[in-house]
Protein backbone atom coordinates (compact mmCIF):
# COMPACT_ATOMS: atom_id res chain seq x y z
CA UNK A 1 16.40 -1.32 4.26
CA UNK A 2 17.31 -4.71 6.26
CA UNK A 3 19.80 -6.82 5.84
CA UNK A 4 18.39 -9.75 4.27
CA UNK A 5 15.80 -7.23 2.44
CA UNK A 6 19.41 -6.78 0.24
CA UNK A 7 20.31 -9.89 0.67
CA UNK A 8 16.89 -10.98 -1.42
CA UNK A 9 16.89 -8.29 -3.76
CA UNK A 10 20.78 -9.64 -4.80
CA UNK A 11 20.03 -13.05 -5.08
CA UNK A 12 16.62 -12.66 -7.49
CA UNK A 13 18.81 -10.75 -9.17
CA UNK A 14 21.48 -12.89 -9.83
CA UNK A 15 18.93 -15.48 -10.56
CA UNK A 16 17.31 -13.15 -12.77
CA UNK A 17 20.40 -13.91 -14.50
CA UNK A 18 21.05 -17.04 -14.22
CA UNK A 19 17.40 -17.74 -16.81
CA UNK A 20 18.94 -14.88 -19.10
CA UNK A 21 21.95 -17.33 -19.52
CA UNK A 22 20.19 -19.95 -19.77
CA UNK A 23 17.76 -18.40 -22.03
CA UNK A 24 20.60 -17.18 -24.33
CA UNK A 25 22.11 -20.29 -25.43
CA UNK A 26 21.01 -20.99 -28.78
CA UNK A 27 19.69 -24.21 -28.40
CA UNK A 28 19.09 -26.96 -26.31
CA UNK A 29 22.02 -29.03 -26.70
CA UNK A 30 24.73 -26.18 -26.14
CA UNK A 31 23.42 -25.96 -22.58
CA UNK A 32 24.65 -29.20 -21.65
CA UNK A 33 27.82 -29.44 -23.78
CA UNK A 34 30.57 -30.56 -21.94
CA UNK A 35 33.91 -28.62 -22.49
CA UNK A 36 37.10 -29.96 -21.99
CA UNK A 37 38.98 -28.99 -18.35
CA UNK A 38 35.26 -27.41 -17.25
CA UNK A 39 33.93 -29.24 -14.40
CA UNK A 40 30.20 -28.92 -15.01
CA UNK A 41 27.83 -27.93 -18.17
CA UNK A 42 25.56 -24.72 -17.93
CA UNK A 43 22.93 -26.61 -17.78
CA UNK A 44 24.21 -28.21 -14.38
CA UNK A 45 25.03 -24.95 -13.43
CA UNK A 46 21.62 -23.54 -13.62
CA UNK A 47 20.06 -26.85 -11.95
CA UNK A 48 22.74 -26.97 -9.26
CA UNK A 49 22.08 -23.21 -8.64
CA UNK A 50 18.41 -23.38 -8.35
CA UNK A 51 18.27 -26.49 -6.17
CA UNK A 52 20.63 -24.67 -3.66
CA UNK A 53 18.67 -21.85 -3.28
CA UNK A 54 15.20 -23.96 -2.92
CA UNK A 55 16.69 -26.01 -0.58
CA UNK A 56 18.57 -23.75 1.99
CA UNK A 57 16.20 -20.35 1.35
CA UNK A 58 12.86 -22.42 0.30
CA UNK A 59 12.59 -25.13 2.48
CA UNK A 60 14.92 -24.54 5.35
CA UNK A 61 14.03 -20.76 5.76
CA UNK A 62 10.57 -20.41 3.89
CA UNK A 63 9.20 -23.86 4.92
CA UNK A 64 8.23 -24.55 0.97
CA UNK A 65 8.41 -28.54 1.37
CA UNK A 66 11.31 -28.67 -1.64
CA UNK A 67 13.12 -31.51 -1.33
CA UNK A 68 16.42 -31.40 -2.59
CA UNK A 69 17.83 -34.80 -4.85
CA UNK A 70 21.46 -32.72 -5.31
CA UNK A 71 22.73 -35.87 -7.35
CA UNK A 72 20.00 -35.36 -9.82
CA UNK A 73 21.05 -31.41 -10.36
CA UNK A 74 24.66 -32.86 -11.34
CA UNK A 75 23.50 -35.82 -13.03
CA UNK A 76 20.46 -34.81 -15.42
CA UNK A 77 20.60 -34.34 -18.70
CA UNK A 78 18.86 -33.19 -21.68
CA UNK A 79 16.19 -30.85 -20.15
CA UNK A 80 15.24 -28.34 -22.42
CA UNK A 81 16.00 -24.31 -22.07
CA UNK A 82 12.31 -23.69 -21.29
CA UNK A 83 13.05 -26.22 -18.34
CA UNK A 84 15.79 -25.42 -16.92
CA UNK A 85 14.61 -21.75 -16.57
CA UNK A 86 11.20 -22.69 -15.25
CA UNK A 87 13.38 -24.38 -12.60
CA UNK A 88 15.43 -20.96 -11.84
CA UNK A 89 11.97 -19.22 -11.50
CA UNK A 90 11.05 -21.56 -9.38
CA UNK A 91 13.90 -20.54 -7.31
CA UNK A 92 13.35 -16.72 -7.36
CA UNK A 93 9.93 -17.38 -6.56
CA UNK A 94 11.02 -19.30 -3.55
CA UNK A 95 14.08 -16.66 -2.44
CA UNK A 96 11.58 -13.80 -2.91
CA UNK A 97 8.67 -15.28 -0.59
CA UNK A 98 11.00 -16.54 1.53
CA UNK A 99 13.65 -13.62 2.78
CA UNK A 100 10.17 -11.65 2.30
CA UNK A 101 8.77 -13.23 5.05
CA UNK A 102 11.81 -13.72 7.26
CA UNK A 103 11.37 -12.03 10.34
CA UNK A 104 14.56 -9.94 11.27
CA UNK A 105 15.40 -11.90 14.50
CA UNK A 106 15.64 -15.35 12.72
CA UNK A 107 18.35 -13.29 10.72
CA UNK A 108 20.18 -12.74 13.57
CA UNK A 109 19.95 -16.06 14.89
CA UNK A 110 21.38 -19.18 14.40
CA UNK A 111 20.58 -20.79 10.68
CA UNK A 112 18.14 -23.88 11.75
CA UNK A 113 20.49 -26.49 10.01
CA UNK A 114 23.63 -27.45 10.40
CA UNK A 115 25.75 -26.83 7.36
CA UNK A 116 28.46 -29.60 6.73
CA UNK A 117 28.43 -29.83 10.37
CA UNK A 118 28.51 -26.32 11.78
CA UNK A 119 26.20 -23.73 12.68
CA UNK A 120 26.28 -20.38 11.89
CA UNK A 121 24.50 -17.45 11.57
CA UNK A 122 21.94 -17.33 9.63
CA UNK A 123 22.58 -13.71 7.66
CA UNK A 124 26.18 -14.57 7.62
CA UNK A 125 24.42 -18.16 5.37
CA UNK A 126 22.83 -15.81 3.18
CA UNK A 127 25.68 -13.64 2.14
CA UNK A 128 27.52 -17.00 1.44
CA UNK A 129 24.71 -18.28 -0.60
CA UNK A 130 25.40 -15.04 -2.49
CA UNK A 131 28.79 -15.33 -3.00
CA UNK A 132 28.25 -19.32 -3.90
CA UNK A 133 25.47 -17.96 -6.53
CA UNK A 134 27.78 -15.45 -7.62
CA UNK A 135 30.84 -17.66 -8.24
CA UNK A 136 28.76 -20.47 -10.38
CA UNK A 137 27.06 -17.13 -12.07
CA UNK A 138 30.89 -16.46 -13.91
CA UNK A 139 31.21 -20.27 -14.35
CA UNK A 140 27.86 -20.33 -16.51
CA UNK A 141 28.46 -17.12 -18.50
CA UNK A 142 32.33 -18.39 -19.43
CA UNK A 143 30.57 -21.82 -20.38
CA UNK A 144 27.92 -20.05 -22.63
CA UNK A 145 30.50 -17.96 -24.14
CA UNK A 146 33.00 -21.24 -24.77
CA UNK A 147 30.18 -23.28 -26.31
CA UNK A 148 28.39 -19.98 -28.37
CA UNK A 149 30.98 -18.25 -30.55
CA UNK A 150 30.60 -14.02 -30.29
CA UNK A 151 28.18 -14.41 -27.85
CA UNK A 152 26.78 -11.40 -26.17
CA UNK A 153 26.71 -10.48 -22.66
CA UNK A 154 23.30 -10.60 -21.06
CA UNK A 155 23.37 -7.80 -18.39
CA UNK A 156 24.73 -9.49 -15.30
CA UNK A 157 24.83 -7.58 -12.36
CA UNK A 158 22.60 -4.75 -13.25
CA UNK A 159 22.70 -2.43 -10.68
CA UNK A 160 19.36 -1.15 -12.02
CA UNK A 161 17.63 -4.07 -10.62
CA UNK A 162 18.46 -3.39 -6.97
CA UNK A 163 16.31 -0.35 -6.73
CA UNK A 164 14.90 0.43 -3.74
CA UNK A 165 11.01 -1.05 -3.24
């Protein structure tokens, strides 16, 4: 198994539950609820999550052509359930194609941008973009819960899922 073969099989994962999040909230408007001393709404969450991952996996890595409009994923509103998921597979798609296809030397090498002016490696990127997925992950399922009374868990971090191909 390589590195980033983990690395990919982690982040669809998380993403995988990122839509079951998003796909448990009852209804439309609960996703973008606001709630008092919470920074952001699950709904920006999920947007900010999946533009991340296009951006710095998809078109910096995986040469997709996304281009990121970050203000939008922290400033739209409304979108429906059906989506905001479409726009988290959209993301897997792109993280799964992407680290598929990444040879194992551009691993090893430098990541081709600079990120908030320094360079770094670019596996070293990737396992931040995990823990950055990771960390919003907990945000949205606490914001889910807040807004959705005796709400159930949806099965984050399955091991399960990171079966061997």
């Amino acid at each position: 198994m390589t590195e980033t073969g983990a690395i990919r099989r982690v982040l669809a994962r998380e993403l995988r539950t990122v839509r079951r999040e998003v796909e448990a909230y009852p209804d439309d408007e609960l996703l973008w609820r606001e709630v008092p001393g919470l920074p952001n709404s699950g709904g920006t969450l999920a947007l900010h999550l999946a533009g991340n991952l296009q951006h710095y996996i998809g078109a910096v890595l995986g040469g997709t052509g996304y281009v990121r409009d970050r203000d939008a994923e922290f400033a739209d509103r409304g979108l429906t359930r059906a989506e905001v998921s479409g726009r988290v597979q959209a993301a897997i798609d792109a993280v799964e194609s992407s680290l598929a296809r990444l040879a194992p030397e551009q691993a090893t090498g430098q990541y081709p941008e600079a990120v908030l002016g320094r360079t770094v490696r670019t596996a070293d990127y990737l396992v931040h973009l995990v823990a950055h997925l990771g960390y919003h992950l907990g945000q949205l399922d606490y914001h889910r819960r807040m807004v959705t009374p005796g709400a159930d868990g949806v099965g984050a971090i399955a091991l399960a899922e990171l079966s061997e191909e």
